[in-house]
Protein backbone atom coordinates (compact mmCIF):
# COMPACT_ATOMS: atom_id res chain seq x y z
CA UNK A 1 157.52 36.28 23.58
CA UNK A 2 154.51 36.96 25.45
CA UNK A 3 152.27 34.54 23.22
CA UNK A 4 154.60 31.82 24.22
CA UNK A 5 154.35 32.17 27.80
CA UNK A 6 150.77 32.46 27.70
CA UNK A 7 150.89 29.33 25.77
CA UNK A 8 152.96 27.50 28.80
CA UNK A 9 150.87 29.35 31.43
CA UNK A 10 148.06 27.70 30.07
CA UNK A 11 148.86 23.84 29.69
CA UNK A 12 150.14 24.46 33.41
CA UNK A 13 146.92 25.22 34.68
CA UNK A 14 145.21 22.58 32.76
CA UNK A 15 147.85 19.89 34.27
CA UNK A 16 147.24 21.06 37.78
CA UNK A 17 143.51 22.34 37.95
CA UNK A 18 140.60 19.77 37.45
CA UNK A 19 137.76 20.58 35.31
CA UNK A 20 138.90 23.90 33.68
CA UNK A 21 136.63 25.18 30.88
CA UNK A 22 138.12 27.89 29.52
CA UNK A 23 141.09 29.76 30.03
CA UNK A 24 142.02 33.13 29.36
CA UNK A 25 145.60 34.35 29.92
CA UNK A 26 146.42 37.96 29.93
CA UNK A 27 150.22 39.15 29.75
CA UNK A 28 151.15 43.09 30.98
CA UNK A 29 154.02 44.72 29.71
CA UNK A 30 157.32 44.29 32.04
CA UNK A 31 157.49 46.34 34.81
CA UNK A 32 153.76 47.26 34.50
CA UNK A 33 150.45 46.15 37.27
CA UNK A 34 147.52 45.76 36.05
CA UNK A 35 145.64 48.54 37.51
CA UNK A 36 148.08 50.47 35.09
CA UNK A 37 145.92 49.47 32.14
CA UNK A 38 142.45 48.22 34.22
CA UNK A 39 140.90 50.66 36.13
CA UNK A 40 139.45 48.91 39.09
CA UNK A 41 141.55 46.28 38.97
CA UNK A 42 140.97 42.87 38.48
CA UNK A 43 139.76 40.10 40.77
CA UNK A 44 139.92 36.46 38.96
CA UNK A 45 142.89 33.99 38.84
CA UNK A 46 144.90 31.91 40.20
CA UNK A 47 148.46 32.03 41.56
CA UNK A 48 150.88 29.91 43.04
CA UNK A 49 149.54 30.22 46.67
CA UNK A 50 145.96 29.06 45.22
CA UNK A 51 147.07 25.85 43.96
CA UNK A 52 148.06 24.35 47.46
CA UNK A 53 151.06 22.35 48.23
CA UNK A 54 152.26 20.27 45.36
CA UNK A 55 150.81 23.33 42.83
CA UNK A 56 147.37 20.85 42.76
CA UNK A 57 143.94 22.16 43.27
């Protein structure tokens, strides 16, 4: 269920990242990219390779 991965998405980053605000977690349908549904594409996020070694930032 895509609310409960959001959900676990979101404690994740608030584990690893200091001083988050606000989070926003979008989920795309399987198989789909996101310039499928946002033209121009979007530029904000994080992903593994962001978070450095040990997934801290």
């Amino acid at each position: 269920d895509s609310h409960e991965v959001a959900g676990a998405v979101e404690r994740q980053i608030r584990a690893r990242v200091d001083n988050v605000l606000d989070i926003v977690v979008h989920v795309e349908p399987a198989g789909a990219s996101g310039s499928d549904f946002h033209e121009g594409g979007e530029g904000y996020g994080l992903d593994e390779g962001s978070l450095g070694e040990g997934g801290k930032r």
